[in-house]
PDB file of N, CA and C in Angstrom:
ATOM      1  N   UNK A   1     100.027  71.152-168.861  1.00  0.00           N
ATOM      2  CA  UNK A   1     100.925  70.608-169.841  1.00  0.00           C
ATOM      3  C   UNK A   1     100.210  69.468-170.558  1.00  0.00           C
ATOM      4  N   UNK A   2     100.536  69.417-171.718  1.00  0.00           N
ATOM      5  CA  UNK A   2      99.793  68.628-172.746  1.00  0.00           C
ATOM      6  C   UNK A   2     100.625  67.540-173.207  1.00  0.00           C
ATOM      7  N   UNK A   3      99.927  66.119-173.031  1.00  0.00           N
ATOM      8  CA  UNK A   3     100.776  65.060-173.136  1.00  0.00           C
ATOM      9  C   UNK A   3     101.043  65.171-174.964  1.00  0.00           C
ATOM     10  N   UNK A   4     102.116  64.816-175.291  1.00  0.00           N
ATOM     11  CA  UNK A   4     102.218  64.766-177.047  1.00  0.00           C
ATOM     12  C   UNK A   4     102.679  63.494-177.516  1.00  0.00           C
ATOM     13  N   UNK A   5     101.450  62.257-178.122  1.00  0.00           N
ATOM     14  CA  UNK A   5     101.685  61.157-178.619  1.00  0.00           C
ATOM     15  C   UNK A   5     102.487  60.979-179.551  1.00  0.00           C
ATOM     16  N   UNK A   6     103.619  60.241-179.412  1.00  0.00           N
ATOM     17  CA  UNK A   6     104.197  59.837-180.697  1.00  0.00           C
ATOM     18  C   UNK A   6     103.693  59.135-182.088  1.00  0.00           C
ATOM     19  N   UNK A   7     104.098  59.937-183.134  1.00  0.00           N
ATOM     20  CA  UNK A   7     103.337  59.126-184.005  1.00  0.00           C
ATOM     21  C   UNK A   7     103.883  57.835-184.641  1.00  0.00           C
ATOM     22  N   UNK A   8     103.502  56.349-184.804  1.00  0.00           N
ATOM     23  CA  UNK A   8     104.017  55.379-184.959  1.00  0.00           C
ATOM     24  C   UNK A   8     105.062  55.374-186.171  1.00  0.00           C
ATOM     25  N   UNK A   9     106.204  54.685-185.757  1.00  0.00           N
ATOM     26  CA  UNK A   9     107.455  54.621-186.373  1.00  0.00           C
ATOM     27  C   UNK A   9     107.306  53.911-187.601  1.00  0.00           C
ATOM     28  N   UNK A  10     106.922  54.373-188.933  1.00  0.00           N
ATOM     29  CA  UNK A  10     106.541  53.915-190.096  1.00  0.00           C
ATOM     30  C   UNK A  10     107.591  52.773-190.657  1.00  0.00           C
ATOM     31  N   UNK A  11     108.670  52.930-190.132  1.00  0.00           N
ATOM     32  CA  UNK A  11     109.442  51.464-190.620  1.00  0.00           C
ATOM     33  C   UNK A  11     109.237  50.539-189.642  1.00  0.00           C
ATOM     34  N   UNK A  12     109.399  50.734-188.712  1.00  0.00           N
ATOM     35  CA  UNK A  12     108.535  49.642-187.385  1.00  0.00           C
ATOM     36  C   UNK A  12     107.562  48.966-188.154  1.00  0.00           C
ATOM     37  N   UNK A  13     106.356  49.450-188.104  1.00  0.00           N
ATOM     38  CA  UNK A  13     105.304  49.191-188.693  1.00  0.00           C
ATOM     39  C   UNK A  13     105.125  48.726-190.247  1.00  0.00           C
ATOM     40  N   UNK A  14     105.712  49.000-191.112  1.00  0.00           N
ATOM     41  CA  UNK A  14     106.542  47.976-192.031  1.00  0.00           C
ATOM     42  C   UNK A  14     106.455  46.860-192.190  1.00  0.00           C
ATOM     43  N   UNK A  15     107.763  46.934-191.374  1.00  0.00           N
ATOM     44  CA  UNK A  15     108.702  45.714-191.206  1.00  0.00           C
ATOM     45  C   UNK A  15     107.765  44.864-190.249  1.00  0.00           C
ATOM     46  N   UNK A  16     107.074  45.451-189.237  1.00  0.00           N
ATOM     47  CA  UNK A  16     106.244  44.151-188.731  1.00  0.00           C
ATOM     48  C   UNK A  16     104.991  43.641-189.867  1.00  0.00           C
ATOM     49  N   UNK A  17     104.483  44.357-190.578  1.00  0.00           N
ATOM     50  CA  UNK A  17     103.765  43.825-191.494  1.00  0.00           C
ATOM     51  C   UNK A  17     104.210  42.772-193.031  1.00  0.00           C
ATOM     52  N   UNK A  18     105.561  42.827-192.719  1.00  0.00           N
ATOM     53  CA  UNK A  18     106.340  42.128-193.784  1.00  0.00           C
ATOM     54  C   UNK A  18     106.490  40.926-193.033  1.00  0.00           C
ATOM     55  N   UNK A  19     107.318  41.142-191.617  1.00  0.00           N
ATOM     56  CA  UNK A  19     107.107  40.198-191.036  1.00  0.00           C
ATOM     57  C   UNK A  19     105.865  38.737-190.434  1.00  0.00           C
ATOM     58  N   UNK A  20     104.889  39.599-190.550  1.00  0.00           N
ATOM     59  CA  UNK A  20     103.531  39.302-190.471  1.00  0.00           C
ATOM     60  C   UNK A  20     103.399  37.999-192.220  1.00  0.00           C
ATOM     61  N   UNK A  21     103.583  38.903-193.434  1.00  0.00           N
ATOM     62  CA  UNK A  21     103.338  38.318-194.552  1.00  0.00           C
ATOM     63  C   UNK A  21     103.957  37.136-194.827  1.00  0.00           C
ATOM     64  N   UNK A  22     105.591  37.224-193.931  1.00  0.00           N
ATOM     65  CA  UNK A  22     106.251  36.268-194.113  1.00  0.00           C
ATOM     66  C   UNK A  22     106.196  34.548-193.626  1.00  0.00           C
ATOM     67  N   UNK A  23     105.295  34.852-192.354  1.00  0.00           N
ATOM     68  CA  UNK A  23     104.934  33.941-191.161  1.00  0.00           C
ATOM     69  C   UNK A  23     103.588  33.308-191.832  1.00  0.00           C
ATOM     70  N   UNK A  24     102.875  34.068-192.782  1.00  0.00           N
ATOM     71  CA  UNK A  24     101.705  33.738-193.611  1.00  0.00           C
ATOM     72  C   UNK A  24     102.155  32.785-194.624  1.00  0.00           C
ATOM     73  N   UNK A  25     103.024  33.710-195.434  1.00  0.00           N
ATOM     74  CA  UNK A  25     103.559  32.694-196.576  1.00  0.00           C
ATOM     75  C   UNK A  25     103.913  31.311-196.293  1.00  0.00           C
ATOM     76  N   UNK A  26     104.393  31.384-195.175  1.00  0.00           N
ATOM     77  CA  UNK A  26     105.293  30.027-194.669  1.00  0.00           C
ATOM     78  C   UNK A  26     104.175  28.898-194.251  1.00  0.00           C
ATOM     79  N   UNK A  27     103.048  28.954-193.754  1.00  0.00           N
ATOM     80  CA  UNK A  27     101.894  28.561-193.386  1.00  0.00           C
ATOM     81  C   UNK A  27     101.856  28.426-194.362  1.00  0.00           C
ATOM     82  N   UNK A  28     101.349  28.885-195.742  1.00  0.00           N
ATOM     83  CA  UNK A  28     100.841  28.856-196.604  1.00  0.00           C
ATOM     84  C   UNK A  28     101.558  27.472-197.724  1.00  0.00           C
ATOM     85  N   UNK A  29     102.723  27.334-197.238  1.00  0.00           N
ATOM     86  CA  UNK A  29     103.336  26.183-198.442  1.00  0.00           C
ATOM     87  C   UNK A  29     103.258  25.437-197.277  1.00  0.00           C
ATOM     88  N   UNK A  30     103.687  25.879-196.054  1.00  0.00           N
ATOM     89  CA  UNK A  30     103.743  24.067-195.196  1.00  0.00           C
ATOM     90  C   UNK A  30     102.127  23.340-195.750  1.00  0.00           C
ATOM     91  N   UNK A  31     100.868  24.328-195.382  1.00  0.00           N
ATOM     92  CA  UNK A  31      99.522  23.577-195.981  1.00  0.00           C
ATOM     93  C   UNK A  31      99.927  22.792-197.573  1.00  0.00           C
ATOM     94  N   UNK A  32     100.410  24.116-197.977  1.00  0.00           N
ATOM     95  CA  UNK A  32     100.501  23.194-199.576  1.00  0.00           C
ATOM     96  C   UNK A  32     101.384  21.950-200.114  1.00  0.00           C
ATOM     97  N   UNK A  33     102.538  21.986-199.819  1.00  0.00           N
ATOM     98  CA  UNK A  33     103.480  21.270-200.111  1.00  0.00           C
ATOM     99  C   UNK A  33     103.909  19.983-199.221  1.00  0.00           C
ATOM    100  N   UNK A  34     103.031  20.503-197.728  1.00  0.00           N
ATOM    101  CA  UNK A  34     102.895  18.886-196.342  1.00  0.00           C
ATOM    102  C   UNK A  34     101.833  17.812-197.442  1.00  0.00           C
ATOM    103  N   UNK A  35     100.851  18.899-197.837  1.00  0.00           N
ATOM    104  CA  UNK A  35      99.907  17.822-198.353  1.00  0.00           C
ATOM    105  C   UNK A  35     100.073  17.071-200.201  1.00  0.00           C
ATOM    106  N   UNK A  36     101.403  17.939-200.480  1.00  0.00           N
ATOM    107  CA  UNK A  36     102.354  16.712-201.090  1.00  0.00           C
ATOM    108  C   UNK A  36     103.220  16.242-200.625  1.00  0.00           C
ATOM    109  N   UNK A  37     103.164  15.707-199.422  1.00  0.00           N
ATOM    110  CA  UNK A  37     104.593  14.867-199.610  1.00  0.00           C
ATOM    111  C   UNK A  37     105.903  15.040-198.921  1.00  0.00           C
ATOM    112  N   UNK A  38     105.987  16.763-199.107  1.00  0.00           N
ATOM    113  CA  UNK A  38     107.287  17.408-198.615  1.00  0.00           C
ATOM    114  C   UNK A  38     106.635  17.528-196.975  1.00  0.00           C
ATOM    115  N   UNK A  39     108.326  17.421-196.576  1.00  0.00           N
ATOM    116  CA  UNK A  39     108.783  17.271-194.931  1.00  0.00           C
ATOM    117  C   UNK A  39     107.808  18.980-194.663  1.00  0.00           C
ATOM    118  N   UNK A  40     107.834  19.129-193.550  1.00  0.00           N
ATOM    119  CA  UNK A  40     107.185  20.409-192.737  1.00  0.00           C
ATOM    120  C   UNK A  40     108.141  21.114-192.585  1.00  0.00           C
ATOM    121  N   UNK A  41     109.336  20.672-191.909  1.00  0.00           N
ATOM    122  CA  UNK A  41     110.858  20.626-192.058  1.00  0.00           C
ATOM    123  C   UNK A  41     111.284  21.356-193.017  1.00  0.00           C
ATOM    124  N   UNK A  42     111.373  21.137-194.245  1.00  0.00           N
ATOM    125  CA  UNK A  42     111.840  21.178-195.424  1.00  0.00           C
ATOM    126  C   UNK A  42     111.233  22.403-196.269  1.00  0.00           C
ATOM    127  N   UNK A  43     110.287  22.364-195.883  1.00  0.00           N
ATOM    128  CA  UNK A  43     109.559  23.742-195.874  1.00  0.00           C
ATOM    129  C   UNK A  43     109.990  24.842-195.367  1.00  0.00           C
ATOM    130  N   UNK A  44     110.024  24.435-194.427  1.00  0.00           N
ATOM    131  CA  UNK A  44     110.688  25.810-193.082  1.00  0.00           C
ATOM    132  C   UNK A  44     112.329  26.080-193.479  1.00  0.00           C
ATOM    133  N   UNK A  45     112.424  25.453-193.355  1.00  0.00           N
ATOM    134  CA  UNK A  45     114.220  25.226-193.998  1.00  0.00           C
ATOM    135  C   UNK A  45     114.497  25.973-194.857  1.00  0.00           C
ATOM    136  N   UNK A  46     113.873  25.600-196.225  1.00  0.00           N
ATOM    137  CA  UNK A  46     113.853  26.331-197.426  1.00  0.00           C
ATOM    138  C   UNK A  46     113.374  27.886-197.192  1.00  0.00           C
ATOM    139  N   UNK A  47     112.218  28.024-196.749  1.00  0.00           N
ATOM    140  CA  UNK A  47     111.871  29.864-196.585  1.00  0.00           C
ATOM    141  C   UNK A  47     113.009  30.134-195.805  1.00  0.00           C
ATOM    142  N   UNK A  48     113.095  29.808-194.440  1.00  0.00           N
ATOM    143  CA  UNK A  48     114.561  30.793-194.335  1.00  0.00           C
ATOM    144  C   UNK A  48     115.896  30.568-194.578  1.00  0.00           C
ATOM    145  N   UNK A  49     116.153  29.790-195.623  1.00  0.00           N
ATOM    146  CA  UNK A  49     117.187  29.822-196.115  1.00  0.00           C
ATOM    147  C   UNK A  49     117.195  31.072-197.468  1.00  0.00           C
ATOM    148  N   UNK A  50     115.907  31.001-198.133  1.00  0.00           N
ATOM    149  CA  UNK A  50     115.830  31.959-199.024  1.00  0.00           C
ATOM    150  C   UNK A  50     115.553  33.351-198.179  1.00  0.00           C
ATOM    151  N   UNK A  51     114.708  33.658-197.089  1.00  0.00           N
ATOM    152  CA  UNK A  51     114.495  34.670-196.308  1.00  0.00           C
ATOM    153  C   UNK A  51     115.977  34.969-196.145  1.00  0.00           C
ATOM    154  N   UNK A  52     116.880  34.290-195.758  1.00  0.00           N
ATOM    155  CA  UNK A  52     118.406  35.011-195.219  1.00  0.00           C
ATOM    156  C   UNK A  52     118.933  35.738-196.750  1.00  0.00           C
ATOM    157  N   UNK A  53     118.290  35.249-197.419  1.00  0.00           N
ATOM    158  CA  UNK A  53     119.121  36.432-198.932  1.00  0.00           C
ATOM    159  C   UNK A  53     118.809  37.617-199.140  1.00  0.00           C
ATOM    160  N   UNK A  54     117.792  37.753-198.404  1.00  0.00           N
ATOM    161  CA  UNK A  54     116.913  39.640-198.483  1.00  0.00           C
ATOM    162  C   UNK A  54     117.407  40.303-196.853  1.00  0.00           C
ATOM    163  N   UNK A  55     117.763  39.509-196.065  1.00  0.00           N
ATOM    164  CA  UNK A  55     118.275  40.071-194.752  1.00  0.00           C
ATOM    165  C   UNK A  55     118.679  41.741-194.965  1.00  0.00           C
ATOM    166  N   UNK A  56     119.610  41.622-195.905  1.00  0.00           N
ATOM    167  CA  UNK A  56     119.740  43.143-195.945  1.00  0.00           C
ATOM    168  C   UNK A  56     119.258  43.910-197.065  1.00  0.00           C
ATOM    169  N   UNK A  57     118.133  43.319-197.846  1.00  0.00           N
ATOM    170  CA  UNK A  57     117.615  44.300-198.633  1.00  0.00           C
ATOM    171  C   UNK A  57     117.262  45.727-198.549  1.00  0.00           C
ATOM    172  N   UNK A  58     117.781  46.550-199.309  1.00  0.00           N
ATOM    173  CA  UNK A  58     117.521  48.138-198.812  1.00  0.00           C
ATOM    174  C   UNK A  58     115.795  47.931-199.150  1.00  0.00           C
ATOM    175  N   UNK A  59     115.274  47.903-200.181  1.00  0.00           N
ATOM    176  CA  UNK A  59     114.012  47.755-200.281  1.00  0.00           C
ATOM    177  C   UNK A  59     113.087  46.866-199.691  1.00  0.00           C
ATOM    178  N   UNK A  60     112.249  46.762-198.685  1.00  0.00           N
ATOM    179  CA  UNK A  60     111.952  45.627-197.663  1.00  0.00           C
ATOM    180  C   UNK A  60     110.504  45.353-198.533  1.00  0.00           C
ATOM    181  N   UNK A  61     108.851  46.178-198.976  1.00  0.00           N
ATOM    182  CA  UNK A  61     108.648  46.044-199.676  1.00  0.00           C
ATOM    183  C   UNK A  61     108.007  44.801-200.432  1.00  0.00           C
ATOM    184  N   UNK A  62     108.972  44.678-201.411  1.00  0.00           N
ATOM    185  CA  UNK A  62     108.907  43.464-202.348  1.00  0.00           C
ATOM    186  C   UNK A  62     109.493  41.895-201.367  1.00  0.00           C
ATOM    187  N   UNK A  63     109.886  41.743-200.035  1.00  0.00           N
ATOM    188  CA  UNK A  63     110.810  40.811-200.118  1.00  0.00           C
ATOM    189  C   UNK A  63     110.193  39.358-199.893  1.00  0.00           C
ATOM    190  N   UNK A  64     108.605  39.482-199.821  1.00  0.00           N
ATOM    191  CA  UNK A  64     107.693  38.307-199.499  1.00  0.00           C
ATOM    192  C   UNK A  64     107.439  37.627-200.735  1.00  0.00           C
ATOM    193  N   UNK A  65     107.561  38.427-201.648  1.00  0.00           N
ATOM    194  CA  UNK A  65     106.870  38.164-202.989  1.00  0.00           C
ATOM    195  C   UNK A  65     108.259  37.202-203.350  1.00  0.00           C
ATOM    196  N   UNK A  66     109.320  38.341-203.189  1.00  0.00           N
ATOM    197  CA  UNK A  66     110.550  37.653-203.717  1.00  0.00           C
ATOM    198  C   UNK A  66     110.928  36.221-203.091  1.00  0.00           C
ATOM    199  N   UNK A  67     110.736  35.995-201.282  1.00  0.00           N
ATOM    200  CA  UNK A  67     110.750  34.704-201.031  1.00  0.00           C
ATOM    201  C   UNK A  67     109.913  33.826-201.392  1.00  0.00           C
ATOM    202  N   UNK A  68     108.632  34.094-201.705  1.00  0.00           N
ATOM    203  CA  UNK A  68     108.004  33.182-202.037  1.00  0.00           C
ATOM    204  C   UNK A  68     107.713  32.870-203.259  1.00  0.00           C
ATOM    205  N   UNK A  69     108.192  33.240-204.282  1.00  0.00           N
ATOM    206  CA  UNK A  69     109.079  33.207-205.593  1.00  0.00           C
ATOM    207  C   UNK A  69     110.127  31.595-205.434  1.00  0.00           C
ATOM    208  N   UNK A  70     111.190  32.307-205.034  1.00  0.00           N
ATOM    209  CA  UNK A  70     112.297  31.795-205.093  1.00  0.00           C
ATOM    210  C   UNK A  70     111.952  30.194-203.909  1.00  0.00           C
ATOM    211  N   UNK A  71     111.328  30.203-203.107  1.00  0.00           N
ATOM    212  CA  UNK A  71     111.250  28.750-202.006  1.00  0.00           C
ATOM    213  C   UNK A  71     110.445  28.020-202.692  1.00  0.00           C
ATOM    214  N   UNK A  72     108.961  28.498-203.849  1.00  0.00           N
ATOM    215  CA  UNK A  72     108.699  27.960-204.510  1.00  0.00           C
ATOM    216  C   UNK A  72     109.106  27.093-205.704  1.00  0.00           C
ATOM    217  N   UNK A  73     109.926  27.943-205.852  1.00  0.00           N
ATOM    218  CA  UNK A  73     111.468  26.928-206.514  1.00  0.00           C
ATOM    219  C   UNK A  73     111.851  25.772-206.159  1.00  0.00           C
ATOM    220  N   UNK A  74     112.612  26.155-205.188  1.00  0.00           N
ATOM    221  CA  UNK A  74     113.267  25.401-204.625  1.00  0.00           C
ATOM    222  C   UNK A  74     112.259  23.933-204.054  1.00  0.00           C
ATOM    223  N   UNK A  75     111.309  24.400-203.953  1.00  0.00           N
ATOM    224  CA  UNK A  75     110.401  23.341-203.060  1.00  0.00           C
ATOM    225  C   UNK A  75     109.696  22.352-204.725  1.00  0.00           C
ATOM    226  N   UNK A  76     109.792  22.858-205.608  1.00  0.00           N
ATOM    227  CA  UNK A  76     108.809  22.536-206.900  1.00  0.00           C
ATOM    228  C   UNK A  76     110.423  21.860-208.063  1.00  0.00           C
ATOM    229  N   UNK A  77     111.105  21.966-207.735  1.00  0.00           N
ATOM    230  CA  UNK A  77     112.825  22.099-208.131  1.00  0.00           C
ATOM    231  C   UNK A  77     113.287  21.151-208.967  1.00  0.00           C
TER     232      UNK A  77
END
């Protein structure tokens, strides 16, 4: 009998790579925006406060671009 590998769950894999982009982005303004001035805090705050607006986006996708859009906002405001 022949073992039969599953092949990896393409929204799994996704969504952890969105997840991945998102944890980047966030790094990415605490560097930028700590070294103006703004709280670390305040940073973090802001991405997932804007991250909770795509929570249920049917299209997952675009939603890094879109938070980091919109926190850039908010953080630049």
């Amino acid at each position: 009998m022949s073992a039969r590998l599953d092949a990896p769950n393409p929204e799994s894999l996704e969504e952890r790579q969105i997840e991945q982009q998102l944890v980047d982005l966030e790094s990415r303004l605490v560097a930028q925006y700590g070294g103006q001035g703004v709280n670390e805090g305040r940073v973090r705050a802001i991405v997932e406060q804007v991250r909770s607006r795509f929570a249920n986006a049917r299209i997952r996708t675009f939603v890094p671009i879109l938070v980091e859009r919109a926190a850039r906002q908010e953080l630049t405001g």
